[in-house]
N, C-alpha and C. Protein backbone atom coordinates (compact mmCIF):
# COMPACT_ATOMS: atom_id res chain seq x y z
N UNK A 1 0.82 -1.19 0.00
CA UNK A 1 0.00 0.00 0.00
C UNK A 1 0.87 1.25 0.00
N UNK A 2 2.03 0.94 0.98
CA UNK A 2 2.88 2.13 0.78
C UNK A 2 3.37 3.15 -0.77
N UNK A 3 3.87 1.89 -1.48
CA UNK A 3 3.66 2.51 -2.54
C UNK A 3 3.26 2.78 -3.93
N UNK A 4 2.24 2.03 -3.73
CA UNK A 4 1.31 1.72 -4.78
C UNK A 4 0.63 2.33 -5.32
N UNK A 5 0.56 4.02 -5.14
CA UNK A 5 -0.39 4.98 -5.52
C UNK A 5 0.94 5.12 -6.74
N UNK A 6 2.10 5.44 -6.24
CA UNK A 6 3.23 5.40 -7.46
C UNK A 6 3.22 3.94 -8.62
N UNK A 7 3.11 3.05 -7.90
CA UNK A 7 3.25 2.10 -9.37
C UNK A 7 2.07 1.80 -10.04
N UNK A 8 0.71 1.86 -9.37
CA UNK A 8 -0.26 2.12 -10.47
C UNK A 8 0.01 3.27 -11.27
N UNK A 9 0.43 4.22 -11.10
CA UNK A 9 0.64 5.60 -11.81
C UNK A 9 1.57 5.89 -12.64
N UNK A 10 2.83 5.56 -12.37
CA UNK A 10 4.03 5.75 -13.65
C UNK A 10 4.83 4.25 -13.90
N UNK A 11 4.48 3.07 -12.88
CA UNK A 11 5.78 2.01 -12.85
C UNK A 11 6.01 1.36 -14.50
N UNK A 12 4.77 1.52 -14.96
CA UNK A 12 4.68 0.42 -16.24
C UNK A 12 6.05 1.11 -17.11
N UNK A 13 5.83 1.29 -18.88
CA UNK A 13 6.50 1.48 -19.41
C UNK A 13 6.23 2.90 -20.42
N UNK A 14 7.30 3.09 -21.37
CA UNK A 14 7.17 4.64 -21.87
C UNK A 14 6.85 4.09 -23.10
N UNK A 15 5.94 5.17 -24.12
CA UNK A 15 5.66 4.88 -25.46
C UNK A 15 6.69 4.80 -26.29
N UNK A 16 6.42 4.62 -27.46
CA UNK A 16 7.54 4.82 -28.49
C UNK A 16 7.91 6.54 -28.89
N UNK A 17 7.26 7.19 -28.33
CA UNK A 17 7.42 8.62 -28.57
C UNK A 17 8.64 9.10 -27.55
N UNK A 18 9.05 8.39 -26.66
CA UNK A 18 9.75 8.35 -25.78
C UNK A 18 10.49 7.60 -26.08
N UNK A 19 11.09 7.45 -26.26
CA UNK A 19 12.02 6.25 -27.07
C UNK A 19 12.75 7.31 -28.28
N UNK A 20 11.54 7.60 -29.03
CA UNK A 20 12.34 8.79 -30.36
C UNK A 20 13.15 9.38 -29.92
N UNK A 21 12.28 10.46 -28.68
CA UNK A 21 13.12 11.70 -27.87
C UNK A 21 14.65 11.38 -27.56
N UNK A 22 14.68 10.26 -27.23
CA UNK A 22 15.53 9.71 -26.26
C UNK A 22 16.27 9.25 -27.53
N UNK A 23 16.87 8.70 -28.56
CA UNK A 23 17.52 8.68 -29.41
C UNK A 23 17.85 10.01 -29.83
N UNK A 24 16.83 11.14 -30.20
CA UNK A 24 17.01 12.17 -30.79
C UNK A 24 17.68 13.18 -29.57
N UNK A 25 17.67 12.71 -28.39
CA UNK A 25 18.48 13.51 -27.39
C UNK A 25 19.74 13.24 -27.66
N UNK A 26 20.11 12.11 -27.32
CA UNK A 26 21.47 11.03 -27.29
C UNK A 26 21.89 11.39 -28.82
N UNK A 27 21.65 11.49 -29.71
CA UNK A 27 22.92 12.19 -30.93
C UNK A 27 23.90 12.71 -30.62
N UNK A 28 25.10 12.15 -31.02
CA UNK A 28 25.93 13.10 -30.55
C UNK A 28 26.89 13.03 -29.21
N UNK A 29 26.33 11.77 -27.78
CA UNK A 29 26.76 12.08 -27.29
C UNK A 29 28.01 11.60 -26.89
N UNK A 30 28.16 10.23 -28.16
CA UNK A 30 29.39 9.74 -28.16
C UNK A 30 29.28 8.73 -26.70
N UNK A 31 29.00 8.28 -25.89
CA UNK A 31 29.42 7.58 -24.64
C UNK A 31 27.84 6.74 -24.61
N UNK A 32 28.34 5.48 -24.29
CA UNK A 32 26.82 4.80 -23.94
C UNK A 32 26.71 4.93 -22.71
N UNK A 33 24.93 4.37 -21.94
CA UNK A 33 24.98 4.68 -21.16
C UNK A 33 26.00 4.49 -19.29
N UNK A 34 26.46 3.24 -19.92
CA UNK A 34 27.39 2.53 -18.70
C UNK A 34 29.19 3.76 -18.77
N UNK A 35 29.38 3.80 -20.20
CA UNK A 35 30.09 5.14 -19.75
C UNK A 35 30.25 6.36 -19.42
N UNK A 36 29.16 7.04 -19.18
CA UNK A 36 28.39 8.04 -18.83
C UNK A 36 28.33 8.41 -17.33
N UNK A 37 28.41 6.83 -16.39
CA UNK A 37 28.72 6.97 -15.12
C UNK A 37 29.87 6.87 -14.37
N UNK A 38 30.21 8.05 -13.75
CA UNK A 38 31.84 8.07 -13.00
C UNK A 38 31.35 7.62 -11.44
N UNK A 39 32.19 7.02 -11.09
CA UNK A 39 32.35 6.20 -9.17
C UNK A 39 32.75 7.82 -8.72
N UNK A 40 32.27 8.42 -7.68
CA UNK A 40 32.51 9.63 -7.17
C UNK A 40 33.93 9.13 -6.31
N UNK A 41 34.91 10.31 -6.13
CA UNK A 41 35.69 10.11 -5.67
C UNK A 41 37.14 9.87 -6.57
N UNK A 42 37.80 9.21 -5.88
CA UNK A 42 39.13 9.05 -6.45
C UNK A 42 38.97 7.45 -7.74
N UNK A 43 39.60 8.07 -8.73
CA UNK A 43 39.18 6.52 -9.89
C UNK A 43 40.43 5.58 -9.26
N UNK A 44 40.96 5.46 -8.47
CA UNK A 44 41.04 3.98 -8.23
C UNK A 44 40.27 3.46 -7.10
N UNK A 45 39.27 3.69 -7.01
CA UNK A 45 38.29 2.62 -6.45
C UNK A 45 38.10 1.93 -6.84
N UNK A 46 38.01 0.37 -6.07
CA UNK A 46 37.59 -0.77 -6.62
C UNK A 46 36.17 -1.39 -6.46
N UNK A 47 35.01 -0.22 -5.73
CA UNK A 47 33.95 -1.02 -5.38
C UNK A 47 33.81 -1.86 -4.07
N UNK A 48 32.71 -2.02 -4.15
CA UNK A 48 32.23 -2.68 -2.53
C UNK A 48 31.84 -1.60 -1.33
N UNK A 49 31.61 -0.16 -2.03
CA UNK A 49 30.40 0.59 -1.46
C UNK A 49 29.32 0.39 -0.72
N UNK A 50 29.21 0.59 0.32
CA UNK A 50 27.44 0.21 0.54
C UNK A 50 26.64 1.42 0.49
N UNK A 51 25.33 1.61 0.82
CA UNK A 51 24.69 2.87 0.60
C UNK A 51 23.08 2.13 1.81
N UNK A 52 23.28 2.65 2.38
CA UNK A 52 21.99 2.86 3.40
C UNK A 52 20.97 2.68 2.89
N UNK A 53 20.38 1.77 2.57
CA UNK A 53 18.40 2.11 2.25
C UNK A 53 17.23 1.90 2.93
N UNK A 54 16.19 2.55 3.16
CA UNK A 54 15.11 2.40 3.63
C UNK A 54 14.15 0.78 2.99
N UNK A 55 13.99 -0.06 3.42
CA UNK A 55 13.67 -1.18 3.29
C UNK A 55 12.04 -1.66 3.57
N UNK A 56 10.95 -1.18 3.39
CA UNK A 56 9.68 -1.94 3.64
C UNK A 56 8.71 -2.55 2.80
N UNK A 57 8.93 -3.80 3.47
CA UNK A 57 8.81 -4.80 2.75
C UNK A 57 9.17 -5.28 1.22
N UNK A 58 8.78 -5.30 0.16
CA UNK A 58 9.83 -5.64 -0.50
C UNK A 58 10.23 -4.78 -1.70
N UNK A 59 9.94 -2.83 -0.92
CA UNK A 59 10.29 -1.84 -1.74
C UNK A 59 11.73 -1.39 -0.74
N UNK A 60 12.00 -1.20 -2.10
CA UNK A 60 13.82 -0.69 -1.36
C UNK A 60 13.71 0.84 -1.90
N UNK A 61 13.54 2.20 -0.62
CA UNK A 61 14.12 3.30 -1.21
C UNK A 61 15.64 3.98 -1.07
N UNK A 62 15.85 4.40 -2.04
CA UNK A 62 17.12 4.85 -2.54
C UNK A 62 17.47 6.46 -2.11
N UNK A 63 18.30 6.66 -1.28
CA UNK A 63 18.80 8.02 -1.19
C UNK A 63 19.48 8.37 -2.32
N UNK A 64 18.75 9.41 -2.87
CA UNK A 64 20.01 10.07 -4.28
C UNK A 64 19.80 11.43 -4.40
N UNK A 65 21.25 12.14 -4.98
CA UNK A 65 21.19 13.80 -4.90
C UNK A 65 21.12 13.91 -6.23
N UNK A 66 20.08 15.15 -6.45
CA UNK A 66 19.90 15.15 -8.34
C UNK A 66 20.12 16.83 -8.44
N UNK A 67 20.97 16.87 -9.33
CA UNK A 67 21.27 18.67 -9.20
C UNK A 67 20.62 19.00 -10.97
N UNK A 68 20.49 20.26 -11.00
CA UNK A 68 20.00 21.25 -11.31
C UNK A 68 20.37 22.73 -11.68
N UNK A 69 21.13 23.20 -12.38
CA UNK A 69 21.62 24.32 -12.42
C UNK A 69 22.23 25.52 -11.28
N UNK A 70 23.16 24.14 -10.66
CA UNK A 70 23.53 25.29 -9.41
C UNK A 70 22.94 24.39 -8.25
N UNK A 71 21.43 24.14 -8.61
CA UNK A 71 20.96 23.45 -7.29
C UNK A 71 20.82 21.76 -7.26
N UNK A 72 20.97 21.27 -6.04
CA UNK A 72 21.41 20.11 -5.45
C UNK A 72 19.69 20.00 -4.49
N UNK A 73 18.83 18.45 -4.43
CA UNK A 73 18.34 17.97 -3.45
C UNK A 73 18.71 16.38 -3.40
N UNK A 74 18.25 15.99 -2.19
CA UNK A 74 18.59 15.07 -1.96
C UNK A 74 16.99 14.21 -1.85
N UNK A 75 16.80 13.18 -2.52
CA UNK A 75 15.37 12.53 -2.46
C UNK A 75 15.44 11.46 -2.42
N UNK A 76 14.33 10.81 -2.01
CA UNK A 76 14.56 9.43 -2.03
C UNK A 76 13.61 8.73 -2.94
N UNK A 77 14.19 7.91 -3.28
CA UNK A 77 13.55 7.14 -5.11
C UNK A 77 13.38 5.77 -4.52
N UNK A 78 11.77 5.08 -5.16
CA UNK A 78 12.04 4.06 -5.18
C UNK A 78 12.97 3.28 -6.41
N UNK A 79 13.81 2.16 -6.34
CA UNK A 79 14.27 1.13 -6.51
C UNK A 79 13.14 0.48 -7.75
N UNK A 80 13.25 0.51 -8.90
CA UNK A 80 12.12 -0.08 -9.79
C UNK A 80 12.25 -0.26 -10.91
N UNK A 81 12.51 -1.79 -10.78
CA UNK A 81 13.60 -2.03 -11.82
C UNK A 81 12.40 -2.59 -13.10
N UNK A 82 11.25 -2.85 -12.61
CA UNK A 82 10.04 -2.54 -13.93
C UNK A 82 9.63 -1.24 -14.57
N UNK A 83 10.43 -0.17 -13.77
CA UNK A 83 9.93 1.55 -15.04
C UNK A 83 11.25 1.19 -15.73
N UNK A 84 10.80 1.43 -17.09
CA UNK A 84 12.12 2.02 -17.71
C UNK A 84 12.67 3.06 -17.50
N UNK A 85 12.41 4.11 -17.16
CA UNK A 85 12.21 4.90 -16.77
C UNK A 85 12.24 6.16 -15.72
N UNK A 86 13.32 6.52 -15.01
CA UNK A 86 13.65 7.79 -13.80
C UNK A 86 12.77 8.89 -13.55
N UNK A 87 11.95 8.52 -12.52
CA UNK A 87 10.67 9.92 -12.73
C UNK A 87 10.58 10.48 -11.35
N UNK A 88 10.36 11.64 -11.06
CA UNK A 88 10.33 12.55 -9.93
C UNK A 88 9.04 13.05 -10.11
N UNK A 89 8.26 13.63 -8.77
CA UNK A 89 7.31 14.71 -8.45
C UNK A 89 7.34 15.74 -9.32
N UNK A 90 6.62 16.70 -9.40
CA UNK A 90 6.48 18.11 -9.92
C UNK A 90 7.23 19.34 -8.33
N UNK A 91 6.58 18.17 -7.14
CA UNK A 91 7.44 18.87 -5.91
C UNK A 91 9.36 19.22 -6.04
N UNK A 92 9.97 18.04 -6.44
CA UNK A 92 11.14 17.75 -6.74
C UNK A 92 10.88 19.05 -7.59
N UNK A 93 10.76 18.82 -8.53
CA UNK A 93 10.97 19.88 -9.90
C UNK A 93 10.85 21.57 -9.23
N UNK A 94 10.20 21.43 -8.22
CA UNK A 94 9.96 22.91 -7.75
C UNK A 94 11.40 23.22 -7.03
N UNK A 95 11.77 22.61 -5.65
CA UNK A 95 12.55 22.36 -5.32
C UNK A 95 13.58 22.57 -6.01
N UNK A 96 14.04 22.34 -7.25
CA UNK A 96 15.77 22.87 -8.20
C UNK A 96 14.96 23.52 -8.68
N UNK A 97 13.93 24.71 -8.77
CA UNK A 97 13.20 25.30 -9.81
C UNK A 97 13.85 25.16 -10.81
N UNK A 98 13.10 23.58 -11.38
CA UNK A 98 13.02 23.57 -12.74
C UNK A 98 11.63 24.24 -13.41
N UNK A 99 11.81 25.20 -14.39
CA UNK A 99 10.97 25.78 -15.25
C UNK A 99 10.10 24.67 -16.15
N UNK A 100 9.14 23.79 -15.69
CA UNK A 100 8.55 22.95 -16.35
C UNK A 100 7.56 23.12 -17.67
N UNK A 101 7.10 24.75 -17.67
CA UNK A 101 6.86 25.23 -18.88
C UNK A 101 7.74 24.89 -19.91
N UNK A 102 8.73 24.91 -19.60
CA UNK A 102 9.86 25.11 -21.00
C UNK A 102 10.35 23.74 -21.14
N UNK A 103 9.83 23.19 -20.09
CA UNK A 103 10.44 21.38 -20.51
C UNK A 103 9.54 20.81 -21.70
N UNK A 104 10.13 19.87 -22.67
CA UNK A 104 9.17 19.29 -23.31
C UNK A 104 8.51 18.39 -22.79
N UNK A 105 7.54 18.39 -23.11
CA UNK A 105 6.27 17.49 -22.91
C UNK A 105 6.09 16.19 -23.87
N UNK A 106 5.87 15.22 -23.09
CA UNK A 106 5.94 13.66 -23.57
C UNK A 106 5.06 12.85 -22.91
N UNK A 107 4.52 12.21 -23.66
CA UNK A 107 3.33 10.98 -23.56
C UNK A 107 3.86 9.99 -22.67
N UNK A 108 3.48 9.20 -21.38
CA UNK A 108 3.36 8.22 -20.40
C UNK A 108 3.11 7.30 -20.60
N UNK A 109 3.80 5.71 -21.37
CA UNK A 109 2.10 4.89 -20.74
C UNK A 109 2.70 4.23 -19.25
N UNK A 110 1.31 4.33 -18.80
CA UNK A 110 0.96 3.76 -17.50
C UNK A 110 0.84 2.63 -17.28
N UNK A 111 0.71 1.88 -16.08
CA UNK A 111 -0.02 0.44 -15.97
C UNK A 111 -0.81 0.54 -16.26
N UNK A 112 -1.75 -0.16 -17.25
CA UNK A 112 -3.44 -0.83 -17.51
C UNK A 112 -3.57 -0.02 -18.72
N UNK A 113 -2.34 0.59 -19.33
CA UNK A 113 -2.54 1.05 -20.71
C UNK A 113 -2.62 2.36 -21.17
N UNK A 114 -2.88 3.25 -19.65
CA UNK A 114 -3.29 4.50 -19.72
C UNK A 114 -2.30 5.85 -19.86
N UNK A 115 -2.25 6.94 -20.98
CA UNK A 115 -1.12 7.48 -21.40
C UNK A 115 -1.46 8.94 -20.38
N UNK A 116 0.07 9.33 -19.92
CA UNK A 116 -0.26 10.69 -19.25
C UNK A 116 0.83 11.57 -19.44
N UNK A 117 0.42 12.71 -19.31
CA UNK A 117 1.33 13.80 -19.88
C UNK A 117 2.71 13.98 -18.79
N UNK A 118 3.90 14.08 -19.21
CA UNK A 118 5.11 14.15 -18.35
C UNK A 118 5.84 15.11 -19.09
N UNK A 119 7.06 15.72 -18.27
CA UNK A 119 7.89 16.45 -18.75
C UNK A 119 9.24 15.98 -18.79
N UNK A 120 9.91 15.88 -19.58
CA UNK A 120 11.35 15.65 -19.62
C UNK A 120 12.40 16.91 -19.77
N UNK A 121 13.28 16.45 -18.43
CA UNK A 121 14.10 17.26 -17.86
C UNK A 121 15.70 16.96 -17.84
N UNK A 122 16.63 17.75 -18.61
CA UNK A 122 17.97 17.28 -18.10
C UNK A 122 18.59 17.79 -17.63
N UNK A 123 18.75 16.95 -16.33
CA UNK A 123 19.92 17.46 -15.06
C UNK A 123 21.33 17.56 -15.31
N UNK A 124 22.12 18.48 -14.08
CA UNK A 124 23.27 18.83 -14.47
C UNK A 124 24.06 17.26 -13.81
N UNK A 125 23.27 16.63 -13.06
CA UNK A 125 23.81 15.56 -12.35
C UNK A 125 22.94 14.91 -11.77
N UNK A 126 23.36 13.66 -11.75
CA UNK A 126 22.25 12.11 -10.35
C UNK A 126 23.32 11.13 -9.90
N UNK A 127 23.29 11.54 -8.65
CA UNK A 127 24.58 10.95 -8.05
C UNK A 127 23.43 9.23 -7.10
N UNK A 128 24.28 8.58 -7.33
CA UNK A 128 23.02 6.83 -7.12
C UNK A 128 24.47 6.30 -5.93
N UNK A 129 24.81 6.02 -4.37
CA UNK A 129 25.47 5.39 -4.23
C UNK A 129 26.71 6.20 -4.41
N UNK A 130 27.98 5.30 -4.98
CA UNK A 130 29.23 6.39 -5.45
C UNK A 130 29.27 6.53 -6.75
N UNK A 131 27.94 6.43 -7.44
CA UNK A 131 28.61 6.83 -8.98
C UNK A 131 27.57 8.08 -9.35
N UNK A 132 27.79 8.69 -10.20
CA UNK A 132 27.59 10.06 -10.48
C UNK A 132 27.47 9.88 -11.82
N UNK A 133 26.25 10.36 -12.91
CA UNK A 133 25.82 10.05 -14.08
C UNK A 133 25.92 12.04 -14.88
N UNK A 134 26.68 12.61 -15.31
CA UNK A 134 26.63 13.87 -15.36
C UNK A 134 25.30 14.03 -16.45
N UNK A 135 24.26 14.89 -16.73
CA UNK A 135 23.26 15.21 -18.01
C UNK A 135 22.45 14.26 -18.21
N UNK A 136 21.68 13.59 -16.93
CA UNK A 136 20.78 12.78 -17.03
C UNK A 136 19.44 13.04 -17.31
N UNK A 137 18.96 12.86 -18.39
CA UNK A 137 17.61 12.89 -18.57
C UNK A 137 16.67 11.69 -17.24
N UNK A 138 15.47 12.61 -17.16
CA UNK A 138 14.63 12.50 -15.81
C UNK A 138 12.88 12.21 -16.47
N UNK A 139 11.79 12.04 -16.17
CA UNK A 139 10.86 12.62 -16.45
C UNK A 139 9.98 12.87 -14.83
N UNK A 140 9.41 14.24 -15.29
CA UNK A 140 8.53 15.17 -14.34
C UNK A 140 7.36 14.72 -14.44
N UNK A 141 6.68 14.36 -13.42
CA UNK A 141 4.85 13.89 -13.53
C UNK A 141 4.53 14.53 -11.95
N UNK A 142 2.99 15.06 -12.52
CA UNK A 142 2.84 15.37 -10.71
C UNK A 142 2.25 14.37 -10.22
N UNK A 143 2.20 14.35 -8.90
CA UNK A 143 1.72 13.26 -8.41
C UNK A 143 0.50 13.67 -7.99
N UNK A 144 -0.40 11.98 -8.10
CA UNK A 144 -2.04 12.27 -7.60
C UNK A 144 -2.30 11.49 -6.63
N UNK A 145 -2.82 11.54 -5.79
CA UNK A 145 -3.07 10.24 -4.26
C UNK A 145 -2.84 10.61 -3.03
N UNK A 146 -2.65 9.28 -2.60
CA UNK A 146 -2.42 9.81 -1.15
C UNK A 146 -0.79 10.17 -1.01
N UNK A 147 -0.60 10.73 0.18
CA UNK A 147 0.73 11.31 0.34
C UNK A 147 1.97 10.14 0.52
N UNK A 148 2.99 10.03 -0.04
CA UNK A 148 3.90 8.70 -0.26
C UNK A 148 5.39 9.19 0.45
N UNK A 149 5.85 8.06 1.15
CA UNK A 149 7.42 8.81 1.98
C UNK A 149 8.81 8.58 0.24
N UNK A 150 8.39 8.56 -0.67
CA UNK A 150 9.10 8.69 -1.60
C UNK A 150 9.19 9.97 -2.45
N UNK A 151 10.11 10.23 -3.26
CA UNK A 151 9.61 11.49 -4.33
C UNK A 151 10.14 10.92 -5.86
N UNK A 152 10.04 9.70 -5.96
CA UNK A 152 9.71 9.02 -7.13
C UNK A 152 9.97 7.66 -7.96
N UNK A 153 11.05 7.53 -8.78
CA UNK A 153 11.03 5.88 -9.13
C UNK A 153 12.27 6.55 -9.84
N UNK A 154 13.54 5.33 -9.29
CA UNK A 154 14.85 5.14 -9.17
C UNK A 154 14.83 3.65 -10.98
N UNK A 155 14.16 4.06 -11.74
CA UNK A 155 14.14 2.88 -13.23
C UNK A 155 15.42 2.99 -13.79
N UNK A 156 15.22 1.44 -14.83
CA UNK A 156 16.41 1.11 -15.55
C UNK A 156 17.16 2.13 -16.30
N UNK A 157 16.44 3.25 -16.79
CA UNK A 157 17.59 4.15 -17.64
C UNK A 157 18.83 4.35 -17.20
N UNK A 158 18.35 4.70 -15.53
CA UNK A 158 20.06 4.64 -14.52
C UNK A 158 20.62 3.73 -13.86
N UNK A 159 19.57 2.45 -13.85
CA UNK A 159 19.94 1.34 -13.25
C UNK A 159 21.24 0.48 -14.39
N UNK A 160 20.61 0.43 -15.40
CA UNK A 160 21.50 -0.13 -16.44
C UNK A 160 22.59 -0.36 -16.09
N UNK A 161 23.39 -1.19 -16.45
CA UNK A 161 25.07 -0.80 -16.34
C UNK A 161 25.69 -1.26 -15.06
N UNK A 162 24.76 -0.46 -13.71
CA UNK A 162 25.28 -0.92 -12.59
C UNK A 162 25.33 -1.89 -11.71
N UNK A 163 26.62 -2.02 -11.18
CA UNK A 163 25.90 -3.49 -10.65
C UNK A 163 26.19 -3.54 -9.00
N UNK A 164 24.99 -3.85 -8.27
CA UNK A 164 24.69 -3.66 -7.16
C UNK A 164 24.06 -4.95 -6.89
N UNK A 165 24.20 -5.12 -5.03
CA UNK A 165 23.52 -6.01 -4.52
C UNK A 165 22.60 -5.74 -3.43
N UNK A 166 21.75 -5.81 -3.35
CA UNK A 166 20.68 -5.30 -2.07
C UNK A 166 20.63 -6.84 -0.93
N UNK A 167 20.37 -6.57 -0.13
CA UNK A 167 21.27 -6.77 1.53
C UNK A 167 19.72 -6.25 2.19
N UNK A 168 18.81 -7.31 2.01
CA UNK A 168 17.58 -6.72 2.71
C UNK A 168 17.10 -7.05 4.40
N UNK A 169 18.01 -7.47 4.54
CA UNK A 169 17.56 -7.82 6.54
C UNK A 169 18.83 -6.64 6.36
N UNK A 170 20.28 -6.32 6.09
CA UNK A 170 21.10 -5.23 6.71
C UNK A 170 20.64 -3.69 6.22
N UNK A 171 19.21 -4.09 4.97
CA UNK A 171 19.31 -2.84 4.52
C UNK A 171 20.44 -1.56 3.78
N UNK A 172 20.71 -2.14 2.81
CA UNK A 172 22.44 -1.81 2.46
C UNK A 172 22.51 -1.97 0.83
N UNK A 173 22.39 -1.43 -0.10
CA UNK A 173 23.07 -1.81 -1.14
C UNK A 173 24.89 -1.70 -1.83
N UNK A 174 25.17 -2.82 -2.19
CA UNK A 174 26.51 -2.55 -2.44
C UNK A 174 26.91 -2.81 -3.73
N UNK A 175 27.38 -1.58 -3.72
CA UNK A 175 28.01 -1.12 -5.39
C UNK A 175 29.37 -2.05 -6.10
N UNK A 176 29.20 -2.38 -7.16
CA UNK A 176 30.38 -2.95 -7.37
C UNK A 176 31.45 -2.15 -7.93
């Protein structure tokens, strides 16, 4: 129940119109997505990070800092490895005042089929754990329901690549 007002609402998957964007963004940028992410800190790290997570029942949320032109918050994402997808509040979006007028606007689909309007946003940074993804595309949806201790869904676009183990009685994910 905890967070189920979120995965009836954005968990499913994105249209093919989303998909275009997302090629027609990526022109150009030369790096796929697994090289795109730097381990924060000094590069000879070898991994075996852990990272603190909030654990109930069998949603894992994710502490992560997502910056913004100057500005930095820190939120916590669910873990959801069925969105394709990285999506935040319209709260979040206020918070780095992102100008969501000027974001483009892109089609949703939802669980049970249903398409909803979102904004796509690219950050100056999304730091997951110790790795740090610089110019990550995001998408903006507001949220409708009851009030949720998350501010959105942690999906494969940034999951990709990484490889982590979740540690659910220590509550802990560890980075490789």
């Amino acid at each position: 129940m905890l967070v189920m007002v979120w995965i009836l609402v954005i968990a499913s998957s994105i249209t093919q119109t989303i998909s275009e964007a997302d090629a027609q963004g990526a022109k150009g940028a030369g790096a796929s997505q697994t090289e795109q992410w730097r381990r924060a800190g000094s590069e000879g790290q070898t991994g075996g990070e852990a990272t603190t997570v909030d654990v109930r029942g069998n949603a894992v949320l994710v502490p992560v800092t997502i910056e913004h032109q100057g500005v930095a918050a820190d939120v916590l994402l669910l873990l959801d490895t069925g969105s394709s997808r990285t999506v935040v509040s319209t709260d979040i979006a206020r918070r780095l005042n992102i100008n969501l007028a000027e974001a483009r606007k892109v089609p949703m689909q939802v669980v049970g089929g249903g398409i909803i309007e979102a904004r796509l946003v690219r950050l100056a940074a999304i730091t997951v754990g110790p790795h740090t993804k610089k110019n990550a595309d995001i998408l903006v949806i507001q949220h409708a329901g009851l009030p949720v201790p998350l501010d959105g869904l942690l999906g494969m676009d940034l999951l990709r690549g990484l490889k982590y183990s979740i540690d659910f009685q220590k509550q802990l994910i560890t980075w490789e």
